[in-house]
Protein backbone atom coordinates (compact mmCIF):
# COMPACT_ATOMS: atom_id res chain seq x y z
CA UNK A 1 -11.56 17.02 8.52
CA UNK A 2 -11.58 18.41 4.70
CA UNK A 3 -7.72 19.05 5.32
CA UNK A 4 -7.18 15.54 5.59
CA UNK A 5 -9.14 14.19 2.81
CA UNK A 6 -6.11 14.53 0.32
CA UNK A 7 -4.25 12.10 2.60
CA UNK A 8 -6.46 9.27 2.68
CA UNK A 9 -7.26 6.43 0.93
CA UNK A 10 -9.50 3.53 1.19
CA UNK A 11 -8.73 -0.08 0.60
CA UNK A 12 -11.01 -2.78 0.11
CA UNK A 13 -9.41 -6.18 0.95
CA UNK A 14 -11.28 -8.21 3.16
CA UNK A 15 -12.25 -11.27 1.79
CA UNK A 16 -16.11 -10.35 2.00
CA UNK A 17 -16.10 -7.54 0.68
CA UNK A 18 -19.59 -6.81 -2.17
CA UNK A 19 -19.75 -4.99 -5.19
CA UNK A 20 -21.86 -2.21 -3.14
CA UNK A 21 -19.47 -1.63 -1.04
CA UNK A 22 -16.94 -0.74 -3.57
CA UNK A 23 -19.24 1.38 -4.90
CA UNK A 24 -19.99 3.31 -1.63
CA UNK A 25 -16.53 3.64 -1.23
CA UNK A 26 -15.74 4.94 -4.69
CA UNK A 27 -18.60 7.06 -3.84
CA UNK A 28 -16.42 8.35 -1.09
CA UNK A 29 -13.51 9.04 -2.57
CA UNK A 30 -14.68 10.94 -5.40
CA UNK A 31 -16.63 13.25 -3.30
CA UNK A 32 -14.59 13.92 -0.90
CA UNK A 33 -11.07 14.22 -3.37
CA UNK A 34 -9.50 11.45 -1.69
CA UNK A 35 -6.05 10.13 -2.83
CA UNK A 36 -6.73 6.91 -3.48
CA UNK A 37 -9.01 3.63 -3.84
CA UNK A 38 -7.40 0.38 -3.42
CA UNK A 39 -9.12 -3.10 -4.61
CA UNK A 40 -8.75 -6.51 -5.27
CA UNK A 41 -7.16 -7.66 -8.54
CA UNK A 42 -10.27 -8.89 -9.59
CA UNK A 43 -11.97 -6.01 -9.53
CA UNK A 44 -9.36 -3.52 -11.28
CA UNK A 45 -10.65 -3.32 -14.36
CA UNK A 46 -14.39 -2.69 -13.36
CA UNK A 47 -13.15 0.08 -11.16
CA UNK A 48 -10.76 1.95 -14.07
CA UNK A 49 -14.31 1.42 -16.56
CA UNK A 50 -15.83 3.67 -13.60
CA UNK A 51 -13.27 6.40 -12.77
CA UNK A 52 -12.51 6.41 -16.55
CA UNK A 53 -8.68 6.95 -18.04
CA UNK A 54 -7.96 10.58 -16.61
CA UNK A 55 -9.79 10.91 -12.86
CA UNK A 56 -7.02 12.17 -10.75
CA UNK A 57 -7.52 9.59 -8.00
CA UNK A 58 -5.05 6.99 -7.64
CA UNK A 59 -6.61 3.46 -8.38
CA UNK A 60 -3.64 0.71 -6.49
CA UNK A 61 -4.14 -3.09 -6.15
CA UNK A 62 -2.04 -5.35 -3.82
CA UNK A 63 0.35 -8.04 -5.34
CA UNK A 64 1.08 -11.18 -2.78
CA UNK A 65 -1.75 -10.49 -0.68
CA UNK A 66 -1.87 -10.66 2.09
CA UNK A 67 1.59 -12.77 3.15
CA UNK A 68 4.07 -11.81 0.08
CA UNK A 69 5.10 -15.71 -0.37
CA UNK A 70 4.12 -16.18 -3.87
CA UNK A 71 6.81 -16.56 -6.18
CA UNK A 72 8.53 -13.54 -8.25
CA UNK A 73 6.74 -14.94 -11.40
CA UNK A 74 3.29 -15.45 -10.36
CA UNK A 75 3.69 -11.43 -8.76
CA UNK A 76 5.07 -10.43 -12.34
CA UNK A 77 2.06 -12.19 -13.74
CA UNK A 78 -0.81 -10.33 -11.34
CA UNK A 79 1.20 -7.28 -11.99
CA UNK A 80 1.08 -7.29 -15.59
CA UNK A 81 -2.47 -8.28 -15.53
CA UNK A 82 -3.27 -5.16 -12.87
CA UNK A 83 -1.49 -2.60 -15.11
CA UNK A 84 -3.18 -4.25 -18.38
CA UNK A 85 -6.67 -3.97 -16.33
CA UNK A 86 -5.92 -0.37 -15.61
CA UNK A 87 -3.72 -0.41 -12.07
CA UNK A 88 -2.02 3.15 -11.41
CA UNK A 89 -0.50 1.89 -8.48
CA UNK A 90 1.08 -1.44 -7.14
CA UNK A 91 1.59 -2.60 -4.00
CA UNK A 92 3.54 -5.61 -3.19
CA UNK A 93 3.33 -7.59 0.37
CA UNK A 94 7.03 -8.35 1.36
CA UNK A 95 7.85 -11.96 1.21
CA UNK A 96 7.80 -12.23 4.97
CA UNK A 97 8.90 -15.98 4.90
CA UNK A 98 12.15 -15.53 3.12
CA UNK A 99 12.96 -12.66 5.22
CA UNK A 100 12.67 -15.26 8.13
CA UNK A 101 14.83 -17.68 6.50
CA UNK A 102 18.54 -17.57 6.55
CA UNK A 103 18.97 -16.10 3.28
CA UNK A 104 17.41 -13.09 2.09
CA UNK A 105 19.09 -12.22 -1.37
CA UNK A 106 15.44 -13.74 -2.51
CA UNK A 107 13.90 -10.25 -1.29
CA UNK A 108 16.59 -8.09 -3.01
CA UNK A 109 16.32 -10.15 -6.22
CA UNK A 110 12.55 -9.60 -6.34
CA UNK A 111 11.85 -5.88 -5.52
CA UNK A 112 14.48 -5.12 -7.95
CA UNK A 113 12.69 -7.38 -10.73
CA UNK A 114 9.34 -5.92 -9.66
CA UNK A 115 10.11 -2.27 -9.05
CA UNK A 116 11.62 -2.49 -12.24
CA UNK A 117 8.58 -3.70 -14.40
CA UNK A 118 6.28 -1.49 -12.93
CA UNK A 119 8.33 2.21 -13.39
CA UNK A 120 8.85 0.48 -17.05
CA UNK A 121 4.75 1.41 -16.83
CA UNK A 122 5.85 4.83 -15.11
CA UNK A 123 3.18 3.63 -12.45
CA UNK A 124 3.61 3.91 -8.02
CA UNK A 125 5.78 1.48 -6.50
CA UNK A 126 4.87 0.57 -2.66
CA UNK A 127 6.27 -2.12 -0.29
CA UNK A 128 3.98 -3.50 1.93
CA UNK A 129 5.31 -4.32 5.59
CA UNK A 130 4.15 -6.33 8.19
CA UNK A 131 6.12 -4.35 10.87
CA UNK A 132 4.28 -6.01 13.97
CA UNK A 133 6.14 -9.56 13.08
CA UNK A 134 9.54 -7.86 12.67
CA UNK A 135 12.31 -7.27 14.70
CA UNK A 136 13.68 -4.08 14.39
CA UNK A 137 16.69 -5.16 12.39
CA UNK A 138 14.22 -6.64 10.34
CA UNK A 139 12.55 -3.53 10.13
CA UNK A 140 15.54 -1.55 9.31
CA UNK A 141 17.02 -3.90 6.91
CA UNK A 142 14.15 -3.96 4.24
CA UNK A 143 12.94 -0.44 4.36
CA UNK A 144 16.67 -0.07 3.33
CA UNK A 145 16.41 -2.85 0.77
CA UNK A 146 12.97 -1.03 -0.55
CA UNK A 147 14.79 2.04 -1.13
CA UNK A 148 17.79 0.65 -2.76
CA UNK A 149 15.29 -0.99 -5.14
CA UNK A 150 13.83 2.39 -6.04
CA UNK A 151 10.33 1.61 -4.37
CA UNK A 152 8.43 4.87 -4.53
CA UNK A 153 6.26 4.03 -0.69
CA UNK A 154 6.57 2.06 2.22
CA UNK A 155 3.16 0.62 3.78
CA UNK A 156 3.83 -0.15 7.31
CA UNK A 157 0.71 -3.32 7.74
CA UNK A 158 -1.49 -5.29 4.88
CA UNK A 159 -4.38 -4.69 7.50
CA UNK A 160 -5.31 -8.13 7.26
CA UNK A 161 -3.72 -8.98 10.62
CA UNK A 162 -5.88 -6.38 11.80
CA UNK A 163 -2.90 -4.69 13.96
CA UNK A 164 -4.18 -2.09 16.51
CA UNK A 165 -3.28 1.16 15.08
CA UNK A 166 -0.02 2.33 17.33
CA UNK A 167 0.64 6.47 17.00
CA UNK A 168 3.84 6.00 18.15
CA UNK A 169 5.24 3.33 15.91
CA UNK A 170 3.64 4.75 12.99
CA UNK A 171 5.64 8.08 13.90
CA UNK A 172 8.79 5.73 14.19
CA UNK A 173 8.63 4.19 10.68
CA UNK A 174 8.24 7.33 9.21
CA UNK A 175 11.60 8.49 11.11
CA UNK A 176 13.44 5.95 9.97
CA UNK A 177 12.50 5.45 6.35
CA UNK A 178 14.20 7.92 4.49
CA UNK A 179 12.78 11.24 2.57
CA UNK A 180 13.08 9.80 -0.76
CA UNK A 181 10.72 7.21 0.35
CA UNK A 182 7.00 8.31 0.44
CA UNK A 183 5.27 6.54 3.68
CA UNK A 184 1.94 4.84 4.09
CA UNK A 185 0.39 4.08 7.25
CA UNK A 186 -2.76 1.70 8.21
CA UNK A 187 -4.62 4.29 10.11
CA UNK A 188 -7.77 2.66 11.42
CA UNK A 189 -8.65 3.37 14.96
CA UNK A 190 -6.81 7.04 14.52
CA UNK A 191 -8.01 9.70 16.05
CA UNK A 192 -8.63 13.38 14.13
CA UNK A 193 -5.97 14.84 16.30
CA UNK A 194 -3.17 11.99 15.68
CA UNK A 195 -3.95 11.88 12.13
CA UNK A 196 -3.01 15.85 11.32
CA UNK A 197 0.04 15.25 13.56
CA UNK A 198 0.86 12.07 11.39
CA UNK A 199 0.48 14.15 7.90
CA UNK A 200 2.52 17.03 9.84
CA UNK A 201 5.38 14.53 9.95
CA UNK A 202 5.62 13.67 6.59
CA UNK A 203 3.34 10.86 6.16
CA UNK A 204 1.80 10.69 2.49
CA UNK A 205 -0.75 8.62 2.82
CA UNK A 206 -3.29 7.46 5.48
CA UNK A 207 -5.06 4.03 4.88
CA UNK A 208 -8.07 3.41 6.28
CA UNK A 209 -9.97 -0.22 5.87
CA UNK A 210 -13.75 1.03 6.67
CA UNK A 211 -15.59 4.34 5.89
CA UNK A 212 -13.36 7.56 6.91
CA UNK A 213 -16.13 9.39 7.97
């Protein structure tokens, strides 16, 4: 499974989650060249103190976790503080309550606002998705919203819903989110097999909530 180890990246998000775990995992990642470790705000600038100011992994946080209904300015706040603390990487939850209401210029407004403070950092972008509570429209219409924002990735589940991993609909988002859009997918539950097919579709990054190996 070496192959895939570029691909992956572990987040730590659940809301029991110990210091010794995070270390395990960073453990992980740097030994086996993984892309990326994703933590808690809280923890962001412990975590840059360890990999220090020029490892090559990616260190992300999540903004709005996990249901995106915080307003724009408390996200600009935890976003400021995550880049301050060290953040290369931000990823938003999608405000899944406006999108449900019968107006969503709110969700246009904001990912241009935060897209927009966080390339002024020349850090990551990503959007995160629940795609199991939306419709396809729904689907369609903010993964075009993300990239007319100028989001760099597209997550398709926070995890915290804990979604059984679907091949198929994984396969789908990537199909219809367009090329300039990187793709992330919550790949728990994945077999070996269905992961290199996943990365042979164009799929950038494969998420994975517990130990990859």
């Amino acid at each position: 499974m070496n192959h895939l180890f570029p691909y992956v990246e572990r987040a730590l998000l659940h809301p029991g989650v110990t210091i010794n775990e995070q270390y395990e995992a960073l453990d992980e990642v740097a030994q086996l060249g993984m892309a990326g470790l994703t933590v808690a705000p809280f923890w962001v600038k412990k975590f840059r103190r360890e990999l220090g100011d020029t490892y090559p992994t990616v260190l992300s946080t999540v903004i709005g976790y996990p249901f995106g209904y915080q307003r724009t300015e408390a996200k600009q706040t935890e976003i400021d503080l995550a880049l301050r603390d060290g953040a290369t990487e931000i990823e938003v939850v999608l405000n899944t309550s406006a999108l449900f209401s019968p107006s969503s210029v709110w969700l246009k407004i904001e990912l241009a606002k935060l897209v927009a403070q966080v390339h002024a950092q020349e850090k990551f972008f990503t959007v995160i998705l629940e795609t199991s509570l939306l419709t396809e429209e729904q689907r369609l219409h903010i993964i075009k919203l993300s990239a007319d924002a100028g989001a760099d990735f597209l997550k398709n589940a926070t995890g915290a819903l804990k979604t059984p991993f679907s091949f198929d609909n994984a396969l789908q988002f990537r199909q219809q989110t367009p090329k300039s859009l990187g793709v992330k997918i919550v790949a728990d539950g994945a077999s070996e097999n269905q992961l290199e097919q996943l990365v042979r579709a164009g799929i950038e990054r494969l998420t994975f909530h517990q130990p990859f190996i």
